[in-house]
Protein backbone atom coordinates (compact mmCIF):
# COMPACT_ATOMS: atom_id res chain seq x y z
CA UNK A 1 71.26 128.58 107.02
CA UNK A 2 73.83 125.55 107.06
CA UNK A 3 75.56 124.25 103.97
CA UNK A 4 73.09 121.11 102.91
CA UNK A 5 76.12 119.66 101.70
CA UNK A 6 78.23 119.19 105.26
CA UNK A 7 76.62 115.83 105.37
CA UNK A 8 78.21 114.43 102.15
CA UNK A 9 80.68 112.13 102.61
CA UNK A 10 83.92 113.01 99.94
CA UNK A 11 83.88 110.09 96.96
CA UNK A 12 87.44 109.87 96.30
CA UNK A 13 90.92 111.46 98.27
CA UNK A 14 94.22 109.86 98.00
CA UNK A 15 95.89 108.44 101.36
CA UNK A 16 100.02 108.45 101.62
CA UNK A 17 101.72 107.05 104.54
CA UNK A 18 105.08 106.96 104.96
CA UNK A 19 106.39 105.67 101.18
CA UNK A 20 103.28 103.54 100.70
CA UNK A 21 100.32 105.35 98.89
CA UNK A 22 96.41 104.25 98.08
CA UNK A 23 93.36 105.78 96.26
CA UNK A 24 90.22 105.78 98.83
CA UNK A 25 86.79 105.63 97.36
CA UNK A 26 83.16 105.00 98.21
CA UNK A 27 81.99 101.96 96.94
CA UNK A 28 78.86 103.14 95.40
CA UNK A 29 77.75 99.76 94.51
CA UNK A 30 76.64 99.25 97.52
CA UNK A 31 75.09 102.38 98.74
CA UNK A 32 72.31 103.53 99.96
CA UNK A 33 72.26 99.81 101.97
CA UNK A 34 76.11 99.38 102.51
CA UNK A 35 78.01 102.51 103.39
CA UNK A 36 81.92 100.83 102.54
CA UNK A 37 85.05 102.31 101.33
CA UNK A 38 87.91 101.08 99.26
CA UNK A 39 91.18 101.35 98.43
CA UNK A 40 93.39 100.58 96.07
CA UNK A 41 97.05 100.50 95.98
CA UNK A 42 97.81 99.90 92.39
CA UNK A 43 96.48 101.38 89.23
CA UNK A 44 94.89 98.01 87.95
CA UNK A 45 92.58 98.04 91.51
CA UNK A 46 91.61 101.09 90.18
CA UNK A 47 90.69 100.28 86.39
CA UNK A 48 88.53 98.05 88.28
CA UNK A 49 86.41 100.04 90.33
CA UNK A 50 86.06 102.25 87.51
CA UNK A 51 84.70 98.96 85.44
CA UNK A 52 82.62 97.97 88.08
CA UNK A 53 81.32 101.23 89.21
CA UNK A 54 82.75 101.30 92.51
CA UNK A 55 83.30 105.22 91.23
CA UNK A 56 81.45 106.67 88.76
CA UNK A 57 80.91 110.24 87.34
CA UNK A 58 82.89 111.48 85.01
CA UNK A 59 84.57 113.99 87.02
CA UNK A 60 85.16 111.46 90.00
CA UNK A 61 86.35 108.97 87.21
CA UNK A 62 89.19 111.62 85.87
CA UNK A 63 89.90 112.24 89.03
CA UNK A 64 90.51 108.69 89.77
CA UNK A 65 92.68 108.10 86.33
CA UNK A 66 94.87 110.61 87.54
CA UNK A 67 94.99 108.65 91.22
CA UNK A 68 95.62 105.70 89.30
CA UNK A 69 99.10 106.97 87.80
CA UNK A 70 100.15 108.39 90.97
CA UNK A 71 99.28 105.39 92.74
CA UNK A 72 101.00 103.26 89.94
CA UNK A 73 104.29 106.11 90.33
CA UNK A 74 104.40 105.52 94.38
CA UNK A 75 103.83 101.66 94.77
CA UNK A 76 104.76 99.90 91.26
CA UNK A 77 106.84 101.68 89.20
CA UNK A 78 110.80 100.32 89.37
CA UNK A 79 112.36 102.46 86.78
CA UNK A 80 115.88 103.68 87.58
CA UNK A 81 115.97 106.14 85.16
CA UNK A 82 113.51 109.03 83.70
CA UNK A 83 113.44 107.71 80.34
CA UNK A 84 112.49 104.26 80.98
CA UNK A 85 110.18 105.55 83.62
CA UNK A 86 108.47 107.44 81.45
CA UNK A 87 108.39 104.84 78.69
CA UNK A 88 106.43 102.80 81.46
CA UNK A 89 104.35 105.28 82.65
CA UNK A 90 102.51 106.01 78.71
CA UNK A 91 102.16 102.43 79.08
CA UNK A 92 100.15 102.39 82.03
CA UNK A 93 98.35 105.10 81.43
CA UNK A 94 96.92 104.43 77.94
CA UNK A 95 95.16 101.33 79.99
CA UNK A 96 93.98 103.61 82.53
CA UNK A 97 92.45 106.30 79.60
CA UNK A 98 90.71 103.14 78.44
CA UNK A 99 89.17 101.88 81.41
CA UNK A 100 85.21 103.39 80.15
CA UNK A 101 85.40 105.13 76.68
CA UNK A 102 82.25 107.41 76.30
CA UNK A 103 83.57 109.73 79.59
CA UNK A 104 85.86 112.24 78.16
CA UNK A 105 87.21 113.34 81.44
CA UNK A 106 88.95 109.83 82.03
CA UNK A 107 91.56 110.50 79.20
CA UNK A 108 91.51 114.37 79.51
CA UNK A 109 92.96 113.61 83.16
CA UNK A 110 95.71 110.76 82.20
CA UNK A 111 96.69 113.14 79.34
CA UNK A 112 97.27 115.81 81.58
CA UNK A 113 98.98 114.31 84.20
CA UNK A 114 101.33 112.52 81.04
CA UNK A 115 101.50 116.41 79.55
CA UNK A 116 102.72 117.45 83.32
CA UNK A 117 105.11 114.11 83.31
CA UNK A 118 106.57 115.36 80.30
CA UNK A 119 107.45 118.67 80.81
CA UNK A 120 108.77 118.38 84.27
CA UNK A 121 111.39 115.41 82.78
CA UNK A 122 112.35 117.98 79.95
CA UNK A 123 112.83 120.32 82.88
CA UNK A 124 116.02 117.92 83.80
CA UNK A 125 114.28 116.92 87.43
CA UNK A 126 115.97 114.07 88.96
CA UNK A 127 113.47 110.75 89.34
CA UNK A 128 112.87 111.21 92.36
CA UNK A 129 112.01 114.65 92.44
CA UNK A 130 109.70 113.97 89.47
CA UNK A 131 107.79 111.13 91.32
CA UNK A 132 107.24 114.08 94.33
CA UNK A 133 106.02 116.40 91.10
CA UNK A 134 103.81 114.03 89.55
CA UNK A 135 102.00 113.04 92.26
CA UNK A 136 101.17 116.42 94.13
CA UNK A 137 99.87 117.19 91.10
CA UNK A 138 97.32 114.14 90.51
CA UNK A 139 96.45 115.09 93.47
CA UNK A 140 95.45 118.57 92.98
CA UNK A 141 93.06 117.30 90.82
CA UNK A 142 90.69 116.72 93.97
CA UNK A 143 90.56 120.09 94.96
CA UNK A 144 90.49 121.92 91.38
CA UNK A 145 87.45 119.54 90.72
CA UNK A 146 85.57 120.89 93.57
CA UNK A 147 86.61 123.99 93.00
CA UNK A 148 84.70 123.32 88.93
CA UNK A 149 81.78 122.29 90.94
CA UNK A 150 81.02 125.67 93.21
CA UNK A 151 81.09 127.30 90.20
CA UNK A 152 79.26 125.82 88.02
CA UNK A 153 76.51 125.70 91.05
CA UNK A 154 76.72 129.23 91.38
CA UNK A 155 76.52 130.32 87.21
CA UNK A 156 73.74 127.52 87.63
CA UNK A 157 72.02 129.26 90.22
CA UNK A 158 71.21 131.74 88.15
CA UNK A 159 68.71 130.21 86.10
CA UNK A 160 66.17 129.47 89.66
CA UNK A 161 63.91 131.32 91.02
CA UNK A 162 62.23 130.97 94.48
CA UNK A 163 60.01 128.28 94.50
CA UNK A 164 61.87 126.13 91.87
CA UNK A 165 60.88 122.30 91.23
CA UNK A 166 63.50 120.62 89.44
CA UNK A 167 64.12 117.00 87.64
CA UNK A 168 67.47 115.15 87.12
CA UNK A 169 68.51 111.98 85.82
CA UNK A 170 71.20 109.56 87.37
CA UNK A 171 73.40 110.84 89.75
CA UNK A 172 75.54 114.15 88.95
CA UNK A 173 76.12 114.66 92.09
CA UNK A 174 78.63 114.70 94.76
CA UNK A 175 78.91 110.75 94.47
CA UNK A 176 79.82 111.62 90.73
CA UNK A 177 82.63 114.04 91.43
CA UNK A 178 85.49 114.66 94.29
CA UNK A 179 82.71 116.41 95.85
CA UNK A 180 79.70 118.82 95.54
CA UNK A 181 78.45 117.91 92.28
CA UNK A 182 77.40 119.36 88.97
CA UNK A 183 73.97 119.19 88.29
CA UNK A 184 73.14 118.57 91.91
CA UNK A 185 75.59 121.08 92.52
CA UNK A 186 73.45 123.59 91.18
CA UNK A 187 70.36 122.46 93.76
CA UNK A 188 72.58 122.57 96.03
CA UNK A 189 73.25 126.01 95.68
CA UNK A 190 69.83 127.07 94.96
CA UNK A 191 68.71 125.22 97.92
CA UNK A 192 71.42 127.29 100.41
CA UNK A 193 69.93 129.98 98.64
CA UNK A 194 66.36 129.32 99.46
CA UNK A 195 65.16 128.77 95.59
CA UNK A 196 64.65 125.38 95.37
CA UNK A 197 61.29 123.61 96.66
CA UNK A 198 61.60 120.25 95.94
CA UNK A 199 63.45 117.45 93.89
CA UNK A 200 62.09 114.75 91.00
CA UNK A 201 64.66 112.54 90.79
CA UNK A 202 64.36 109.50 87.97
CA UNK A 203 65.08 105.77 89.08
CA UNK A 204 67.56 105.56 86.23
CA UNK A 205 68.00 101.78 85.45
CA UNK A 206 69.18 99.54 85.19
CA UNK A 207 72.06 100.34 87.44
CA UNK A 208 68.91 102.88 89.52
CA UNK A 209 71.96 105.67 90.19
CA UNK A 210 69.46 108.06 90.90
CA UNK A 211 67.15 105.62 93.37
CA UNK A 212 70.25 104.52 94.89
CA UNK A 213 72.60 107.65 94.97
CA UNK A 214 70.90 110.93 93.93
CA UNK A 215 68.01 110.05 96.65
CA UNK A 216 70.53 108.98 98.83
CA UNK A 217 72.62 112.39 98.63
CA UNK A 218 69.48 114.88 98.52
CA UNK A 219 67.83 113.09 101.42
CA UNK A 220 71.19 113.30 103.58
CA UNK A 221 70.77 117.38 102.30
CA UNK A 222 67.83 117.47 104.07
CA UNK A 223 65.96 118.62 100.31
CA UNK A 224 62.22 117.82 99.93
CA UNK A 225 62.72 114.73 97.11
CA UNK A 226 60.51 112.72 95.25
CA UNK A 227 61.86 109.81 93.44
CA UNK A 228 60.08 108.43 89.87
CA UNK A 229 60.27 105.62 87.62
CA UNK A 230 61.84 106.23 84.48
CA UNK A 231 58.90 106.42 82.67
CA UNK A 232 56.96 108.76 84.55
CA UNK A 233 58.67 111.48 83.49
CA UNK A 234 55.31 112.42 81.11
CA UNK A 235 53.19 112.29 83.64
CA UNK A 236 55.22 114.87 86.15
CA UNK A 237 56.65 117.67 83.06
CA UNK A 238 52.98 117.04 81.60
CA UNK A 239 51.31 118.20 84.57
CA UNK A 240 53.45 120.97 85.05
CA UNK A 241 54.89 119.55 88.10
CA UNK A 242 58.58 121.12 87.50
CA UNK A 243 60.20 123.97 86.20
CA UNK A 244 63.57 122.51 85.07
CA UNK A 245 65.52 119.76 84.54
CA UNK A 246 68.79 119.30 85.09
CA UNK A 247 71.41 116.73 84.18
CA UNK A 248 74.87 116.18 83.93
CA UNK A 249 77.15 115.08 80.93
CA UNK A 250 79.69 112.31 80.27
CA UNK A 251 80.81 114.02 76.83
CA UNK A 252 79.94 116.73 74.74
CA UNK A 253 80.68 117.47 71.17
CA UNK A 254 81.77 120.56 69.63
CA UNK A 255 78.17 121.83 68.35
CA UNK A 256 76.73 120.66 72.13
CA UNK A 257 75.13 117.33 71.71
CA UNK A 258 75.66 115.58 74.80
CA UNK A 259 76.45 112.44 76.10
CA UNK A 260 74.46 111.17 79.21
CA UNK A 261 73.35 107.81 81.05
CA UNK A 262 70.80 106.32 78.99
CA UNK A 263 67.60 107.97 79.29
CA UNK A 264 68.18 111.84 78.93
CA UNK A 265 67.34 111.93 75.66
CA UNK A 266 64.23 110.66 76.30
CA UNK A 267 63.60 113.54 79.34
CA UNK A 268 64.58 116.22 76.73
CA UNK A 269 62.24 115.20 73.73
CA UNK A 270 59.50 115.27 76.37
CA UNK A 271 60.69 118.35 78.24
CA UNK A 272 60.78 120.57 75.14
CA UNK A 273 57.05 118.88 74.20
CA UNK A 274 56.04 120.26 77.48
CA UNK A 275 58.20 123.69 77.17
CA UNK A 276 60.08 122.93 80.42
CA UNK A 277 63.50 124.53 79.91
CA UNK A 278 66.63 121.24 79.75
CA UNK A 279 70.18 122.04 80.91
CA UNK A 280 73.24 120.30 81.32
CA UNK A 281 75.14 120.93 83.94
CA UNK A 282 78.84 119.78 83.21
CA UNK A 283 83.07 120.90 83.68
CA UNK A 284 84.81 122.53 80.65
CA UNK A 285 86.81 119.59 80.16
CA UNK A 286 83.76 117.28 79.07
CA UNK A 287 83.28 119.29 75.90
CA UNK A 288 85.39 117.49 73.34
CA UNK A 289 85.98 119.68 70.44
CA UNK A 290 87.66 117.06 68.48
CA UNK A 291 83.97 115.77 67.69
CA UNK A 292 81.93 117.60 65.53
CA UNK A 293 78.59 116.06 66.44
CA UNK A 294 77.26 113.59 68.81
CA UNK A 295 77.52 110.63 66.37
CA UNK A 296 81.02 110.40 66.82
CA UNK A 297 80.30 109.52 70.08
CA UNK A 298 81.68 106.37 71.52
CA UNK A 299 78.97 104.56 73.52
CA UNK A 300 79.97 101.88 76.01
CA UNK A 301 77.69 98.77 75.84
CA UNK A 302 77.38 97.57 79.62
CA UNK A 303 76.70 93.78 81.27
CA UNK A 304 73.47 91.67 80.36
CA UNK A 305 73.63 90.97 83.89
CA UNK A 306 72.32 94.53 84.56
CA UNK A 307 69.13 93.93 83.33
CA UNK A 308 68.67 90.38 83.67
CA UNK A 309 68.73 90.64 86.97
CA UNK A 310 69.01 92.69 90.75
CA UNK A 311 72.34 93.21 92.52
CA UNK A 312 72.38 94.09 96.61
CA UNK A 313 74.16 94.02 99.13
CA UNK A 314 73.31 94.39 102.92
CA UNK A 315 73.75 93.91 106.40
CA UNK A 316 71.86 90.91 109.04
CA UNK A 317 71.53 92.61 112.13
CA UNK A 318 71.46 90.41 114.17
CA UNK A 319 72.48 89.79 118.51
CA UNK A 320 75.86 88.27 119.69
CA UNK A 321 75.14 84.11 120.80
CA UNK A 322 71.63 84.99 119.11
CA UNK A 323 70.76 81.22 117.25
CA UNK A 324 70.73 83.75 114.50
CA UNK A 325 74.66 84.96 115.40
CA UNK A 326 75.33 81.38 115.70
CA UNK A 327 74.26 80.11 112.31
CA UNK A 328 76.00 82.77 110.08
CA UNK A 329 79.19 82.60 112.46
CA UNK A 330 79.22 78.72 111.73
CA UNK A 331 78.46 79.16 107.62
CA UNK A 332 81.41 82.30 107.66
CA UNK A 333 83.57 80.53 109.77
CA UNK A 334 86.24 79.65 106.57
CA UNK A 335 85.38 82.06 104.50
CA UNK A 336 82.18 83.38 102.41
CA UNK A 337 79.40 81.15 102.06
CA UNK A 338 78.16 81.06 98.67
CA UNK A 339 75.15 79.77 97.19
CA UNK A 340 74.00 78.74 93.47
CA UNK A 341 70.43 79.61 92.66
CA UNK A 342 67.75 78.59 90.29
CA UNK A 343 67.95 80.20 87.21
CA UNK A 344 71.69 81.12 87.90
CA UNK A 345 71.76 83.39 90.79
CA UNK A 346 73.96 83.89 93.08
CA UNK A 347 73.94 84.64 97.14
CA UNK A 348 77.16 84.93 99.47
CA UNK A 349 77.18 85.20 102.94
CA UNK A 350 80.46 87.18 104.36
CA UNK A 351 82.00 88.16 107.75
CA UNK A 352 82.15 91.87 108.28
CA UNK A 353 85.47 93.37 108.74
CA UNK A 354 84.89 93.53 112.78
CA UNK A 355 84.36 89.81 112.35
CA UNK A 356 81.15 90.55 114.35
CA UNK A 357 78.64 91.54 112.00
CA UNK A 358 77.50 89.80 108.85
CA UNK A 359 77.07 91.43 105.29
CA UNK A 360 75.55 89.22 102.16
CA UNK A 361 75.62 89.51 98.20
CA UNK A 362 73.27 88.40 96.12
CA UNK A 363 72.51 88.77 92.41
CA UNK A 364 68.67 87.58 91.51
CA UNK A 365 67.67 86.78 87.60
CA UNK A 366 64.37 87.92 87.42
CA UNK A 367 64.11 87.68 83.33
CA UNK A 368 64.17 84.41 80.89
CA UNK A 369 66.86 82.53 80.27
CA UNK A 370 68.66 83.19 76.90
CA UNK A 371 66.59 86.42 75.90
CA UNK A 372 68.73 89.15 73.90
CA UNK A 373 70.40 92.07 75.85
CA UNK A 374 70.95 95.73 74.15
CA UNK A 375 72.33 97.62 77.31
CA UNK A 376 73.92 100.85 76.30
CA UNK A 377 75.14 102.80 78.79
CA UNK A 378 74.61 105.90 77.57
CA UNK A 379 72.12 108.20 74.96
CA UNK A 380 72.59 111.29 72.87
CA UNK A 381 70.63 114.02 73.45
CA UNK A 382 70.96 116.67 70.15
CA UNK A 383 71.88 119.97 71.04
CA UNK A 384 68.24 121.51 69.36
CA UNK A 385 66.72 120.00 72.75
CA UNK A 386 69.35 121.56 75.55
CA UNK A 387 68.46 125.29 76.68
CA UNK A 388 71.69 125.54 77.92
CA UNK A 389 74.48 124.15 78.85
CA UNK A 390 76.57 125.60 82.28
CA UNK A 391 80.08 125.70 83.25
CA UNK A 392 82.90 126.76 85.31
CA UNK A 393 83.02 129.34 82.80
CA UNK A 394 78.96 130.48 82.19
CA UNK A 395 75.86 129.78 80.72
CA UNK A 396 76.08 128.42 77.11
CA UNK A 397 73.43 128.65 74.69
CA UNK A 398 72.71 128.00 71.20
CA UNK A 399 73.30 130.74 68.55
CA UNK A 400 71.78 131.71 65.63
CA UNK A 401 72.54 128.57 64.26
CA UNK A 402 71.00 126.20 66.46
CA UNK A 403 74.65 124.97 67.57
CA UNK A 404 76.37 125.93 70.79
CA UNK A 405 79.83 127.80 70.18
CA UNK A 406 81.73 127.01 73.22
């Protein structure tokens, strides 16, 4: 049987010609419609897409901190000397750890590639040689993560059997790491592996990563998928519909309550009502032993906009000298085309980058004016409700005392 995953585009890979470097990602904000890369050249370009989502994961978003400073160490920095160069560097990389708080493996990147900085300029290397140092070693961060991924799909493997019907929330997939995944690394493997029958895969709103991506990625697999609101979760664990759910983890404290986009916790109060075994699937590095419990827990409080309203982006397919071609060449002809809507929405019209084809933008408010906003990011789930929780390294599970001991 072929690899399900050869059709999975990578998320993130860093580009260097000649003296010039950039960080190339997909820009998942417009998937499954829009299928658009981009790439940034300096280290603030990539604070940004990390803000905006343009990657997100947490292991594709440590991945891309550690981008950032090797991006920041080939184009920007102007240093003539180690000291000052390093001076610089904590500087830009403390913004970079910053860019979303509750994802551990942000910071536990930029701290290791500042660990790595540090130790090769005690080692005496001239700048230039630690510049060449620094970066092939952000860099490696691409393949270790994949490597992270294969085996925490194969120790995840281990809990299917033939036959198995799984659920996952938001996307912990390959969009959500260099490549191959975590959660959906673990179908992935099952499914090569002829255990895994079919897919529930929640909406996950507001942002809908798991309408938008996880669909997106399983259907390009070629795995049997159905996707679900939110709140039908009930309905399909209720009725016996799946076997086990699996979801990934932005950051896990030291007795294994876990961090995840908002809704898990939800899926694993009903899950263990239902006794349909809950795992997170998730890297060593998002298990922050610093924290004692998930309380401590930094949660990141998103955009009203998110759930005031719908963001999409597209394509008009339309016929060169068409009246259609005509119109939107005329409107594009200086530039995007923007429009104001009722209610404060907002609808641009833009030239593709062949100058042929024409792509639009549009946010659409589809609450109330002035209503209140609580948008959270992320929920806790407590570790009493997680079965287990798998690794590069194993299988955790809870001892004696209800607590995992990792």
């Amino acid at each position: 049987m072929a690899d399900c995953t050869e059709k999975l585009p990578r998320t993130v890979w860093w580009q260097l010609e000649g003296s010039h470097g950039g960080v190339w990602m997909i820009d998942q904000t417009k998937l499954p419609v829009v299928g658009e890369t981009v790439c940034c050249d300096t280290y603030a370009c990539v604070i940004d897409a990390i803000k905006r989502l343009v990657v997100r994961g947490a292991p594709a978003i440590g991945v891309s901190g550690a981008l950032a400073l090797a991006v920041w160490v080939v184009n920007e920095s102007s240093q003539s000397d180690v000291e000052g160069f390093i001076t610089a560097m904590e500087g830009v990389a403390s913004e970079v750890a910053q860019a979303r708080p509750t994802a551990v493996a942000l910071s536990w990147a930029v701290n290791r590639v500042m660990d790595f900085a540090h130790a090769k300029a005690a080692e005496g290397l001239t700048l230039e040689h630690l510049k060449a140092a620094i970066v092939e070693f952000a860099e490696s961060f691409i393949t270790e993560d994949e490597a992270i991924n294969r085996a925490i799909g194969k120790h995840g493997a281990k809990l299917l059997k033939p036959g198995s019907r799984i659920m996952t929330h938001c996307n912990a997939g390959s969009l959500a790491t260099a490549f191959f995944g975590t959660a959906l690394g673990i179908i992935y493997t099952g499914f090569n592996a002829g255990l895994v029958e079919r897919v529930y895969c929640c909406e996950t709103r507001p942002v809908n990563q798991g309408g938008r991506l996880t669909a997106w990625e399983l259907s390009r697999a070629g795995i049997p998928t159905t996707l679900i609101c939110d709140n039908m979760s009930a309905t399909v664990l209720g009725k016996g519909m799946v076997d086990a759910v699996i979801v990934g983890a932005d950051r896990i404290a030291a007795n294994g309550d876990t961090a995840n986009k908002i809704g898990t916790c939800g899926h694993a109060i009903i899950a263990k009502r239902f006794g349909v075994p809950f795992y997170v699937a998730a890297p060593m590095a998002t298990i922050d032993m610093s924290l004692a419990s998930g309380e401590e827990i930094v949660i990141e409080q998103r955009s009203a906009s998110e759930i005031l309203g719908n963001a999409s982006s597209g394509f008009f397919d339309t016929i060169a000298k068409s009246p259609e071609f005509e119109a939107l060449d005329t409107m594009t002809h200086d530039g995007p085309m923007e429009f104001s809507m009722v209610g404060g929405g907002r609808f641009a019209i833009d030239r593709d980058l062949d100058g042929r084809t024409f792509a639009y933008h549009s946010w659409l408010r589809n609450t109330p004016d002035g209503i209140d906003v609580f948008n959270p990011a992320f929920d806790v789930t407590p570790a009493e409700l997680i079965d287990g929780i798998i690794t590069e390294n194993g299988i955790y599970t809870r001892g004696e005392d209800g607590a995992f001991h990792f």
